[in-house]
Structures are given as structure tokens and as C-alpha cells.
C-alpha atoms as a PDB file:
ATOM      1  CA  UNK A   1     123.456  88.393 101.830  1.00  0.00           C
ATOM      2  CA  UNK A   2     122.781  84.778 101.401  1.00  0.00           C
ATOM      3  CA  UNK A   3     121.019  83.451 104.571  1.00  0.00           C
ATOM      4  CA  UNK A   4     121.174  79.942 105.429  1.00  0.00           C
ATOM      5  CA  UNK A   5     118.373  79.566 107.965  1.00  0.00           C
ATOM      6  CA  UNK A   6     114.878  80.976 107.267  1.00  0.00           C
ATOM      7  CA  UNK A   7     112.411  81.311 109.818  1.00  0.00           C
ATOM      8  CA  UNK A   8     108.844  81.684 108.764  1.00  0.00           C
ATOM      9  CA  UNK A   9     106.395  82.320 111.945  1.00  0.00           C
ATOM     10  CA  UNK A  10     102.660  82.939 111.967  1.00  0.00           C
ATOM     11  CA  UNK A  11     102.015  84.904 114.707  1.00  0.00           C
ATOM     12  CA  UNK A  12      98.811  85.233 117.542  1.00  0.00           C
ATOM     13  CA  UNK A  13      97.750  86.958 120.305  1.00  0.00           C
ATOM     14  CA  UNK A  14      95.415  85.053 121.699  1.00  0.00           C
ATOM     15  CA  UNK A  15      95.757  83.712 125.205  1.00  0.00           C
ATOM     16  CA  UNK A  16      96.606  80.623 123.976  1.00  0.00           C
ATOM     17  CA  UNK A  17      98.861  81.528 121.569  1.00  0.00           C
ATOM     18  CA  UNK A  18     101.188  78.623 121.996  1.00  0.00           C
ATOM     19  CA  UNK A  19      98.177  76.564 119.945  1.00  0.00           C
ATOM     20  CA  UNK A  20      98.194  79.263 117.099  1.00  0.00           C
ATOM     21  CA  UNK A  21     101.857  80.035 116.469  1.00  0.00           C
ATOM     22  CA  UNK A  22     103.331  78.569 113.840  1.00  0.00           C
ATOM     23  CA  UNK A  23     107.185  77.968 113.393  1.00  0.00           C
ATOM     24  CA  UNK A  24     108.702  76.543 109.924  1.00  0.00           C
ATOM     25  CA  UNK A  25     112.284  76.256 109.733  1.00  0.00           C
ATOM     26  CA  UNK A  26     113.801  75.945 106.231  1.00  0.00           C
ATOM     27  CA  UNK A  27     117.877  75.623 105.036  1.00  0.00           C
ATOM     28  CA  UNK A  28     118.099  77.573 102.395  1.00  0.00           C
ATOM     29  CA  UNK A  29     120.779  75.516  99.847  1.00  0.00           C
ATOM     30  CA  UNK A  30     121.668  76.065  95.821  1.00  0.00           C
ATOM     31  CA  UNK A  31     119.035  73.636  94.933  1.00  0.00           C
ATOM     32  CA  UNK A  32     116.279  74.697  97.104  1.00  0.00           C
ATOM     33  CA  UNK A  33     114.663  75.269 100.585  1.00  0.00           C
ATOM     34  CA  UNK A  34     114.608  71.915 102.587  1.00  0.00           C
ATOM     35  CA  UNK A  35     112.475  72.401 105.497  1.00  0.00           C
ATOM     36  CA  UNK A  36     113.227  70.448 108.409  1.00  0.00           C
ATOM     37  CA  UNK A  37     110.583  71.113 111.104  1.00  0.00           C
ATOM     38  CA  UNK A  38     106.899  72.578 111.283  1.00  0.00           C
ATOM     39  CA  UNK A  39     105.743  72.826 114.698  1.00  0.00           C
ATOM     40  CA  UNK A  40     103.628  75.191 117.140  1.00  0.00           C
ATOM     41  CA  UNK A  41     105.608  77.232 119.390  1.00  0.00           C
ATOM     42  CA  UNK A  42     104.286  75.523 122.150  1.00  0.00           C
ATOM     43  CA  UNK A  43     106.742  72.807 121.527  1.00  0.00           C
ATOM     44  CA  UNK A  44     109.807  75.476 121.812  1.00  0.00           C
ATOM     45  CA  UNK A  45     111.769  74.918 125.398  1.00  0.00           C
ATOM     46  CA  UNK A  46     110.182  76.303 128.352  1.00  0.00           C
ATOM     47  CA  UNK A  47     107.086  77.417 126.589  1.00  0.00           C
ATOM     48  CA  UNK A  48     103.474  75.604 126.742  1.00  0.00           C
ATOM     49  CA  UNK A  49      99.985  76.860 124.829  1.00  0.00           C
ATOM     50  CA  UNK A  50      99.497  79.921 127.441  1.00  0.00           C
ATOM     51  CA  UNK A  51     100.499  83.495 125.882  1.00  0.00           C
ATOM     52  CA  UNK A  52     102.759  83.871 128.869  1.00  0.00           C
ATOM     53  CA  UNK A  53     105.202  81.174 128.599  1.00  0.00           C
ATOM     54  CA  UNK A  54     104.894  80.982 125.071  1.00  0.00           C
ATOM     55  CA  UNK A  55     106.326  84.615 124.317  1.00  0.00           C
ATOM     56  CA  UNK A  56     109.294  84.924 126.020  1.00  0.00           C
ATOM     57  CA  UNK A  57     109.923  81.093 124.447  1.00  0.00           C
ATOM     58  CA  UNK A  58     109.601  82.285 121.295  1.00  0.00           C
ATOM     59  CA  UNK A  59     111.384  85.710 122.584  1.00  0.00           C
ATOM     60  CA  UNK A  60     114.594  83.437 123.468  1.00  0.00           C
ATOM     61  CA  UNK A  61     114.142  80.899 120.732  1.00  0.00           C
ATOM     62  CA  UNK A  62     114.544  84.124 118.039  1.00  0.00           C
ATOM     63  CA  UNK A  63     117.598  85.366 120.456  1.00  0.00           C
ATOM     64  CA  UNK A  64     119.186  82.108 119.948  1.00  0.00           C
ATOM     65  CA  UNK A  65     119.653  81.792 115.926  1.00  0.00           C
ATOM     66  CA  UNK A  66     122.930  83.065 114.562  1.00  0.00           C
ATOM     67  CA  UNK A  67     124.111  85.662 112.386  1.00  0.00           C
ATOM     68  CA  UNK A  68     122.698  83.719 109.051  1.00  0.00           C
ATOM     69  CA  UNK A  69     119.332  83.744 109.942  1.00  0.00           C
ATOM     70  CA  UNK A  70     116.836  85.637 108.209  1.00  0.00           C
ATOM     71  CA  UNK A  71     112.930  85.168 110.224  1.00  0.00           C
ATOM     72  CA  UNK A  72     109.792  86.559 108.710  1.00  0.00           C
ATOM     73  CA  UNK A  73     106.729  87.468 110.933  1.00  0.00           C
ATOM     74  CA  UNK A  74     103.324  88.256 109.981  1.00  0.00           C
ATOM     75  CA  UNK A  75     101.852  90.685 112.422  1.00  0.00           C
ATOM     76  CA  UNK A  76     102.211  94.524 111.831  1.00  0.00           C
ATOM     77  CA  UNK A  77     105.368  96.204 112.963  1.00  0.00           C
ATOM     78  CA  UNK A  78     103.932  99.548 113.355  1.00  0.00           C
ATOM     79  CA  UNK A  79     101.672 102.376 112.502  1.00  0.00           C
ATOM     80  CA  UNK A  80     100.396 104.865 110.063  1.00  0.00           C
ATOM     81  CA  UNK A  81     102.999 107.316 110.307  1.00  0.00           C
ATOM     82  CA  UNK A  82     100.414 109.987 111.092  1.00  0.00           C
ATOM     83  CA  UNK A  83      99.771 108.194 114.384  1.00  0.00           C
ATOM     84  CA  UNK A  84     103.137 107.808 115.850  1.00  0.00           C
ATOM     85  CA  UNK A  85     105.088 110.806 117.449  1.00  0.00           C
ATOM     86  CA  UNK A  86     108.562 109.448 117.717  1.00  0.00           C
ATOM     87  CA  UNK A  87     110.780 110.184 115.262  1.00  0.00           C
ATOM     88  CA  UNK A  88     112.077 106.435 114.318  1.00  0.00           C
ATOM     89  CA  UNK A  89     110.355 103.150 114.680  1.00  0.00           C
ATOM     90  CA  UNK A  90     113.020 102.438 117.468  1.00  0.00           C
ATOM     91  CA  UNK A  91     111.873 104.578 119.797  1.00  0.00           C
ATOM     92  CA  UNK A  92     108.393 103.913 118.809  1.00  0.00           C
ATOM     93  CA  UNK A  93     108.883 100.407 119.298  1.00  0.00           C
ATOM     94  CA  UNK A  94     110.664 101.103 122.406  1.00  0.00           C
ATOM     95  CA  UNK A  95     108.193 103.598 124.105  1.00  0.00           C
ATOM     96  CA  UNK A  96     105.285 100.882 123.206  1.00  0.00           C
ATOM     97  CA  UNK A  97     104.345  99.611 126.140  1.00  0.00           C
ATOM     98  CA  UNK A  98     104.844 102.549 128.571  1.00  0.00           C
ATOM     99  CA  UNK A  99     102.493 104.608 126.317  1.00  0.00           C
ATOM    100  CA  UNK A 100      99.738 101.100 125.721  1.00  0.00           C
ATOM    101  CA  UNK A 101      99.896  99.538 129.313  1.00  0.00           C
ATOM    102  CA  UNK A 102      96.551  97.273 127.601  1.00  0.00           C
ATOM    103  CA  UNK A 103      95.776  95.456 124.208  1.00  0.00           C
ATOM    104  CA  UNK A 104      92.635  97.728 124.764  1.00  0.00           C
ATOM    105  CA  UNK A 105      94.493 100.786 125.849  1.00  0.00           C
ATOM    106  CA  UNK A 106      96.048 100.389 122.447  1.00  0.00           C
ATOM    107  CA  UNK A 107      93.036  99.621 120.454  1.00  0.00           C
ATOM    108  CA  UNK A 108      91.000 102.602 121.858  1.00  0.00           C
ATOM    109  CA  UNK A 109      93.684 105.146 121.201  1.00  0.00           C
ATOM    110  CA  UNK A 110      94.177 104.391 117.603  1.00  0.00           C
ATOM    111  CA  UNK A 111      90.163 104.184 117.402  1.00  0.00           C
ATOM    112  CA  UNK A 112      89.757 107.692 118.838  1.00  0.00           C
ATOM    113  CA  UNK A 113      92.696 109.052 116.885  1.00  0.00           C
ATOM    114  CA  UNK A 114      90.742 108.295 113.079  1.00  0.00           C
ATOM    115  CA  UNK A 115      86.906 107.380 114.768  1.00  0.00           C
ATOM    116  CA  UNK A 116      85.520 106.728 111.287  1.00  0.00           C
ATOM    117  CA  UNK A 117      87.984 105.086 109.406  1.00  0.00           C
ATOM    118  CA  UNK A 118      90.618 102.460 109.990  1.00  0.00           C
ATOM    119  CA  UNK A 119      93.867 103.972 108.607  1.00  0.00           C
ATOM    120  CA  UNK A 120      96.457 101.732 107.073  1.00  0.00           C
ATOM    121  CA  UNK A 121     100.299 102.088 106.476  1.00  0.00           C
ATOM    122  CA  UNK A 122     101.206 103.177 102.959  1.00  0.00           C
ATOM    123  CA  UNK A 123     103.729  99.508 102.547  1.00  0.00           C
ATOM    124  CA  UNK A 124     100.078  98.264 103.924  1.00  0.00           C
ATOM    125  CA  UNK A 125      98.348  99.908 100.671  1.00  0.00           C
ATOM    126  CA  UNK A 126     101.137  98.530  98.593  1.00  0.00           C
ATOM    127  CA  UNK A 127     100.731  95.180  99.613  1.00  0.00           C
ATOM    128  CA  UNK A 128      97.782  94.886  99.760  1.00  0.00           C
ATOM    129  CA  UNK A 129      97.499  93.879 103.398  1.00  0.00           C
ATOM    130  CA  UNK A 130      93.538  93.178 103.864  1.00  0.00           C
ATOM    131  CA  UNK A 131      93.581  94.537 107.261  1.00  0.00           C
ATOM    132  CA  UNK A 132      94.843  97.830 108.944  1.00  0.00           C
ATOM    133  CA  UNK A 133      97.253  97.039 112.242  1.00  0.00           C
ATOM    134  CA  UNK A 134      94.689  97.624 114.673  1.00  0.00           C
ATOM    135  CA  UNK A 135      91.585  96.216 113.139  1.00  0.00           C
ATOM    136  CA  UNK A 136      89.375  94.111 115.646  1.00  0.00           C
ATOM    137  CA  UNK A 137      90.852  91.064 113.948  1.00  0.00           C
ATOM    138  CA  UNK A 138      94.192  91.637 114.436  1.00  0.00           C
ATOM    139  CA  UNK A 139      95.102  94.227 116.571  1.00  0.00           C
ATOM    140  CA  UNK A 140      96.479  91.981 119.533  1.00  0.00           C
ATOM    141  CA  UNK A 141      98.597  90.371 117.379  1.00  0.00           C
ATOM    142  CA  UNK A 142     100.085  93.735 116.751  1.00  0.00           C
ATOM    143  CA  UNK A 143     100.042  94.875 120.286  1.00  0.00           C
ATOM    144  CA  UNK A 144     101.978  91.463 121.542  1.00  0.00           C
ATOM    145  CA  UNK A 145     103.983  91.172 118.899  1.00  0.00           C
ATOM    146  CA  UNK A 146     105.179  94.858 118.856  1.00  0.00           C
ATOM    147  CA  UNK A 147     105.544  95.132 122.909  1.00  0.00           C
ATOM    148  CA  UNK A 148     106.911  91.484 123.542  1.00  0.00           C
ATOM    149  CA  UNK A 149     108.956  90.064 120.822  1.00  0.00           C
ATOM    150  CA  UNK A 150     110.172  93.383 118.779  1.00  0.00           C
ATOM    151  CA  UNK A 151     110.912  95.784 121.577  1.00  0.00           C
ATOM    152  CA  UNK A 152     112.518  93.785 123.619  1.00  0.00           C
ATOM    153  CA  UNK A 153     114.734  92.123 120.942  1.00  0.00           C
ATOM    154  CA  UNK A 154     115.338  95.497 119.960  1.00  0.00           C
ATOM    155  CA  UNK A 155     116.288  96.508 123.750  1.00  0.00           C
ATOM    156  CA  UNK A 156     118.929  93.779 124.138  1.00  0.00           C
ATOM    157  CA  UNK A 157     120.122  94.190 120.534  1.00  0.00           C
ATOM    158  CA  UNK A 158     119.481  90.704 120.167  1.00  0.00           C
ATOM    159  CA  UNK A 159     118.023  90.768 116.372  1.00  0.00           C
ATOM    160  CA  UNK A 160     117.756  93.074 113.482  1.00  0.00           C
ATOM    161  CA  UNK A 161     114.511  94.535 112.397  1.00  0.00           C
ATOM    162  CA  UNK A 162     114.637  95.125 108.394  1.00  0.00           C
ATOM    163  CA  UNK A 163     114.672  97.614 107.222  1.00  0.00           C
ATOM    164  CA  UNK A 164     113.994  99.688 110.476  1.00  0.00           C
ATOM    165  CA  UNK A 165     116.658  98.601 113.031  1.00  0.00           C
ATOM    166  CA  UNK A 166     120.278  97.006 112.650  1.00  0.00           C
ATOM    167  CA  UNK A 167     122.072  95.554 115.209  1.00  0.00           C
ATOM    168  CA  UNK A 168     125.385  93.927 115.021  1.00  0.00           C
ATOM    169  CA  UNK A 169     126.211  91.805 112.298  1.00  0.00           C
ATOM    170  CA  UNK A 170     126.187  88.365 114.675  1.00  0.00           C
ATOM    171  CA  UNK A 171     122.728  88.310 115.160  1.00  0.00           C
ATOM    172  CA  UNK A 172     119.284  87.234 113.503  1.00  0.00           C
ATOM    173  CA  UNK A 173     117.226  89.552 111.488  1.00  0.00           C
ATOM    174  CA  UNK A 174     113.448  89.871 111.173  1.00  0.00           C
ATOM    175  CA  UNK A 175     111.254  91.082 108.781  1.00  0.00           C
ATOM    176  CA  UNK A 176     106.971  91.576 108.654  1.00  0.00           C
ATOM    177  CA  UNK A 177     105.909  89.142 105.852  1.00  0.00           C
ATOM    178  CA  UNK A 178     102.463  88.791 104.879  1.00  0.00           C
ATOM    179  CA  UNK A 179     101.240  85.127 103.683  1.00  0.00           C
ATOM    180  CA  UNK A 180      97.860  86.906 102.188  1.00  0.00           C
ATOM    181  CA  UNK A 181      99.561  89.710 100.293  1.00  0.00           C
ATOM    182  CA  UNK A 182     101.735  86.917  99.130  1.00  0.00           C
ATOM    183  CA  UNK A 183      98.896  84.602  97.665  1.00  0.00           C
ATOM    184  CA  UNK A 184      97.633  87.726  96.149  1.00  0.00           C
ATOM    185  CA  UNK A 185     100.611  88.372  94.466  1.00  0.00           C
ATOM    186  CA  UNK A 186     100.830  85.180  92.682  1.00  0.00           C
ATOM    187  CA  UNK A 187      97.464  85.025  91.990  1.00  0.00           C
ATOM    188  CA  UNK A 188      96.681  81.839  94.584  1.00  0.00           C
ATOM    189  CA  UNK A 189      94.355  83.965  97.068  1.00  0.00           C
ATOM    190  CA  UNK A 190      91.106  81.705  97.952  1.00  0.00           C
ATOM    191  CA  UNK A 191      89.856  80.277 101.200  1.00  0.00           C
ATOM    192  CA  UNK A 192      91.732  78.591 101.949  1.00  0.00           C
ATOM    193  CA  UNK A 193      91.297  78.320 105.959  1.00  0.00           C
ATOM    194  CA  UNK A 194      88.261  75.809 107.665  1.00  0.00           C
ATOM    195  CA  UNK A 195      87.553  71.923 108.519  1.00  0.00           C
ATOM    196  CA  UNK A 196      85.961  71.299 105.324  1.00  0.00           C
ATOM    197  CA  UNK A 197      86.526  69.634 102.130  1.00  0.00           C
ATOM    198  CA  UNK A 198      86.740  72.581 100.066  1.00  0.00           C
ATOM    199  CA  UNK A 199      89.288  74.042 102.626  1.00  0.00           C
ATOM    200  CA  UNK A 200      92.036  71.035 102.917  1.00  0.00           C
ATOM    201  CA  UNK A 201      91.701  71.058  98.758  1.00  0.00           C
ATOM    202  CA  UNK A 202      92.850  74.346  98.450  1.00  0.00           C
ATOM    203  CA  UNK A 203      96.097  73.851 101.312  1.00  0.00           C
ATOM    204  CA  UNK A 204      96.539  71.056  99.199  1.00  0.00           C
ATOM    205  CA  UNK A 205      96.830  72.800  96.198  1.00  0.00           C
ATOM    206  CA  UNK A 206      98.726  75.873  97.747  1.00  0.00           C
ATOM    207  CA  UNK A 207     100.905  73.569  99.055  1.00  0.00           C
ATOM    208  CA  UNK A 208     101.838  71.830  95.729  1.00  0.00           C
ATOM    209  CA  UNK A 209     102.217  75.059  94.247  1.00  0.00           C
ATOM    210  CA  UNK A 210     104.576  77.074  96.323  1.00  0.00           C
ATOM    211  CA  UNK A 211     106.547  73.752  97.090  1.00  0.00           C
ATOM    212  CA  UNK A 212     107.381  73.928  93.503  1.00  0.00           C
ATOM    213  CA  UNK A 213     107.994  77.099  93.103  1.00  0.00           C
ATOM    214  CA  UNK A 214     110.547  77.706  95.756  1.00  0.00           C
ATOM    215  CA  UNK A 215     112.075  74.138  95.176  1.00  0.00           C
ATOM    216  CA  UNK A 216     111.318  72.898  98.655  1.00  0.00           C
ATOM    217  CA  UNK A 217     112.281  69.340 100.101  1.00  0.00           C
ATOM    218  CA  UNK A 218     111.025  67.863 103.097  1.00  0.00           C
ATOM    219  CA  UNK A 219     113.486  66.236 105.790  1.00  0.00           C
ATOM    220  CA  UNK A 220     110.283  64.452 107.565  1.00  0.00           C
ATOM    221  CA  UNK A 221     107.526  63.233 104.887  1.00  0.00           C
ATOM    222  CA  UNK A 222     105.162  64.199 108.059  1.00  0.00           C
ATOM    223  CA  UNK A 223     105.601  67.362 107.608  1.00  0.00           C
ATOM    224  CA  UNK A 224     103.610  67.820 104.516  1.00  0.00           C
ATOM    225  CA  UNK A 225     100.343  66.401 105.996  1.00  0.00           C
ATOM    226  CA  UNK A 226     101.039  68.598 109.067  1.00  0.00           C
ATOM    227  CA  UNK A 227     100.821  71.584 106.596  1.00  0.00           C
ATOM    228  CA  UNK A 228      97.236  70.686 105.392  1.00  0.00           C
ATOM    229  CA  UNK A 229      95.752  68.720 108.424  1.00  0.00           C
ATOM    230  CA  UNK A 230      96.440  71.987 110.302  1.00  0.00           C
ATOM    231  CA  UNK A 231      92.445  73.314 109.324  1.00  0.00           C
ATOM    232  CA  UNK A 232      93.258  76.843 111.164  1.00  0.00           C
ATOM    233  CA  UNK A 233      96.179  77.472 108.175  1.00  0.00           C
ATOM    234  CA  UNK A 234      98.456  78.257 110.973  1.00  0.00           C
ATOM    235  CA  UNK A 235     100.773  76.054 109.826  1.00  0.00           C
ATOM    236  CA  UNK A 236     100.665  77.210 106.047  1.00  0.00           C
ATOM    237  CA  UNK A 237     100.884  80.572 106.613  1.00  0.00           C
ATOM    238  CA  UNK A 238     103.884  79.896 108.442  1.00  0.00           C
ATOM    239  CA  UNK A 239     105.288  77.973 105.368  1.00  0.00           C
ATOM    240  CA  UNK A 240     104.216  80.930 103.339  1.00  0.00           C
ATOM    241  CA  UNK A 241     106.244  83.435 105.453  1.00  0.00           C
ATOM    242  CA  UNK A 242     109.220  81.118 104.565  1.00  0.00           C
ATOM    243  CA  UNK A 243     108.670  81.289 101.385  1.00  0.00           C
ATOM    244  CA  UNK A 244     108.557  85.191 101.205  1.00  0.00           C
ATOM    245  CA  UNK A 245     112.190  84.666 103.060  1.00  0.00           C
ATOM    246  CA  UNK A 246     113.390  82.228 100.181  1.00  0.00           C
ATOM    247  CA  UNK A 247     112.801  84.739  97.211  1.00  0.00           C
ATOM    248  CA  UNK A 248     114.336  87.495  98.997  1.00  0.00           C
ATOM    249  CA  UNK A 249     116.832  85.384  99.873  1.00  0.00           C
ATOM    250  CA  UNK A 250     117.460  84.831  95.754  1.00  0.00           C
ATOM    251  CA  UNK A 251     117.006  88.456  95.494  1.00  0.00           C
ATOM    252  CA  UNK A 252     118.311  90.891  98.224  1.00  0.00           C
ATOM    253  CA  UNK A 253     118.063  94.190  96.189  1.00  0.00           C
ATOM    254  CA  UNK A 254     114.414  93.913  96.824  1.00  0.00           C
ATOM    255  CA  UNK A 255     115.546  94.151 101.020  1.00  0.00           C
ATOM    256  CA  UNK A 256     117.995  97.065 100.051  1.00  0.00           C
ATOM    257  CA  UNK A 257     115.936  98.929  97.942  1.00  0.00           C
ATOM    258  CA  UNK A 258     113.139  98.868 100.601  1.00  0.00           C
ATOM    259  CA  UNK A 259     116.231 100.245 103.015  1.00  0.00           C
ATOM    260  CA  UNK A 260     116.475 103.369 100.935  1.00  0.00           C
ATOM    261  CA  UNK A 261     113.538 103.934 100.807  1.00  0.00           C
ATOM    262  CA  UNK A 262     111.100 103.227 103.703  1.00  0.00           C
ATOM    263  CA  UNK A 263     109.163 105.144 105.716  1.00  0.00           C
ATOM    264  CA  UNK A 264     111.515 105.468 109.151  1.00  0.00           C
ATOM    265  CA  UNK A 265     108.344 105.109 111.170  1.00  0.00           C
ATOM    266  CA  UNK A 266     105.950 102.833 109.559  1.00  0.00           C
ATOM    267  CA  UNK A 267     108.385  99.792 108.042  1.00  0.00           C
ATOM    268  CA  UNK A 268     108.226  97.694 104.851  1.00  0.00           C
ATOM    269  CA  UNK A 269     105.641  94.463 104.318  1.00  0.00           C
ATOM    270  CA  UNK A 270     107.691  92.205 102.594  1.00  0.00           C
ATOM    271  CA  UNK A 271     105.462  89.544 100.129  1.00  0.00           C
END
């Protein structure tokens, strides 16, 4: 597979999520990535900063890319295995909201299922994801991203969900990336989020180094300062999701291999 679009999106759940999602969009050529367009998904049609418009925008906006696009999202697909009773992450996925009617409904189940430790997927353990899915940092990002992007997409057939759900071949296909586990892997993790000088130095630096790493051009020479003005690394980490998309992209075995071989309930962390 040789995706020409790639989709790198740093997800929230906050209420105003439209502020705190990220979107880069990159054309993957021969030569290199050229990204043409870093922007908050606030600025997607119909959406605004609240979590309720800004959703199914980002819903439709993901609906809307073709067959070539490959989009990498950085929120937890699922659960430890020992936590879900479906059979396949589809129904999981499916059954989500019915069984979590709450972001706290959620939390409190998995909570009372392991009361002393946070459990973690076993693709979490390999990639060294610093958080389980429903820590108190990030489990509405999982809950909102698993009950309104990924089940519904899934519902429509609108988009693949990689390695755990194929549609039909004319549509877009997603994948969890993590932009931490990815800094880890090539030895870059630091602090890199914050309003201080320390802070911007290091986007700086991150930025320099995965730009040359992947090859990446800029369409808009805005963009750049965008990716290190943006304090809350929003922005970056949605760059860094690209880039996750622009070695697999250069390497696909790594995407079938993890279809072989993944756990049919839990899913794959791709970094």
C-alpha cells in the first residue's frame, strides 16, 4: 500500500476540544512528506471549539477522505483484553456506548474492575505508552474518541480501523499512533510541552529533527512557526502522528505483520 494522504490528529476530550485537536495533513511523494495544512479542528466545516460540533466535524471530515488515505490518532482504541467481553473489537467498539452511557460511567467501571492498579494493553507495554486507556489523564479522550469517532465510522463502514476492522477498499483507514512512544523510540523524549523558554527550544529542536528525518517540505512557511508557537504541543504531536504514518507508509510489513498478529480485542499502537 502506498498512501498518498496522511492524516496525523491529536486528539481531546475536553469540552472544548475544537481548541485542542490538532489536524496535520501531509502528501506523501518519492521525495518526501510535504505538509500542506496544520490547523485545529475547530476550523473544519460546521465545527467550532465546543466538543459537540467539533466531533461529528471531525466525524464527517474523516468520512470524507478517499481510498488513499491513511489517518493516525492518538487516543486508545480499546482495552486490556481482560476487561472486554465481546469477542472482537467491533462489537466492543460497537456496544461502547450502550454499555458507558458517561465518561464517568466508563471511568468507574474500569476502576472497580482492577481497584489497585491501572491495567494497560500488552501493544500498550510494548510501546511504551506512559499511560493506561483510562488513566485520570486521559480517559475521556478514550471514551470520546472510542464512542464518537470509531464506532460510528465503524457503523456506517465509512473507514478502516487497522489492524482491527476493514471496510471496503474505497475508504480511509485509521490507525492509534502514539507521538510519546514515538519520541521514545528515537531517543527525542523531553518536555517538551509549556510557555517557556526551555519548552519552545525543545519543539524547536523536535521539529528540526523529525522534519529531516521524514524529508518533510512545507507548502506555507507559516506552518512551521505554528508547530512551535502552539505551547500546548497540540500541534506537534499532531505532526508526530504524521510522521508515524510516513514510515509505515515506507514500510507496510510493519502494518501487516501487526495484522497477523494482534490481539482481536485490544489493537496495535503504532510508533
Amino acid at each position: 500500500m502506498s498512501p498518498q494522504t496522511l492524516i496525523g490528529i491529536d486528539f481531546s476530550g475536553a469540552q472544548d476540544a475544537g481548541n485542542h485537536i490538532w489536524l496535520t495533513i501531509l502528501k506523501n511523494t518519492e521525495s518526501g512528506g510535504v505538509v500542506q495544512a496544520c490547523l485545529p479542528a475547530r476550523e473544519l466545516p460546521d465545527s467550532s471549539s465546543s466538543r459537540e460540533h467539533c466531533l461529528p466535524a471531525l466525524r464527517q471530515f474523516i468520512a470524507s477522505q478517499s481510498d488513499d488515505t491513511l489517518i493516525g490518532m492518538d487516543f486508545p482504541f480499546s482495552l486490556p483484553e481482560v476487561m472486554i467481553p465481546e469477542q472482537n473489537w467491533e462489537a466492543f467498539a460497537l456496544r461502547f456506548g450502550s454499555r458507558f452511557p458517561t465518561p464517568d460511567s466508563f471511568r468507574e467501571y474500569c476502576r472497580r474492575f482492577s481497584p489497585h492498579a491501572e491495567l494497560k494493553r500488552q501493544t500498550d507495554k510494548n510501546a511504551r505508552v506512559p499511560f493506561s486507556p483510562y488513566n485520570l489523564r486521559g480517559y475521556r479522550q478514550t471514551y470520546y474518541g472510542i464512542r464518537y469517532l470509531l464506532a460510528p465510522l465503524v457503523k456506517a463502514q465509512q473507514a478502516g480501523v487497522i489492524p482491527m476492522f476493514t471496510a471496503s477498499a474505497d475508504h480511509p483507514r485509521i490507525l492509534e499512533t502514539c507521538p510519546a512512544s514515538y519520541l521514545k523510540r528515537l531517543g527525542l523524549y523531553a518536555p517538551y510541552k509549556g510557555r517557556k523558554q526551555p519548552e519552545r527550544q525543545q519543539r524547536e529542536m523536535l521539529l528540526k529533527e523529525v522534519v529531516s528525518r521524514n524529508r518533510m517540505q512545507f507548502t506555507d512557511e507559516s506552518i512551521p512557526e505554528v508547530l512551535v508557537t502552539n505551547s500546548g504541543g497540540d500541534a506537534l504531536d499532531s505532526l508526530l502522528a504524521a510522521c508515524v504514518l510516513v514510515e509505515l507508509s515506507r514500510n507496510w510489513a510493519v502494518v501487516e505483520d501487526s495484522i497477523q498478529v494482534h490481539n482481536p480485542v485490544e489493537g496495535w499502537v503504532y510508533c
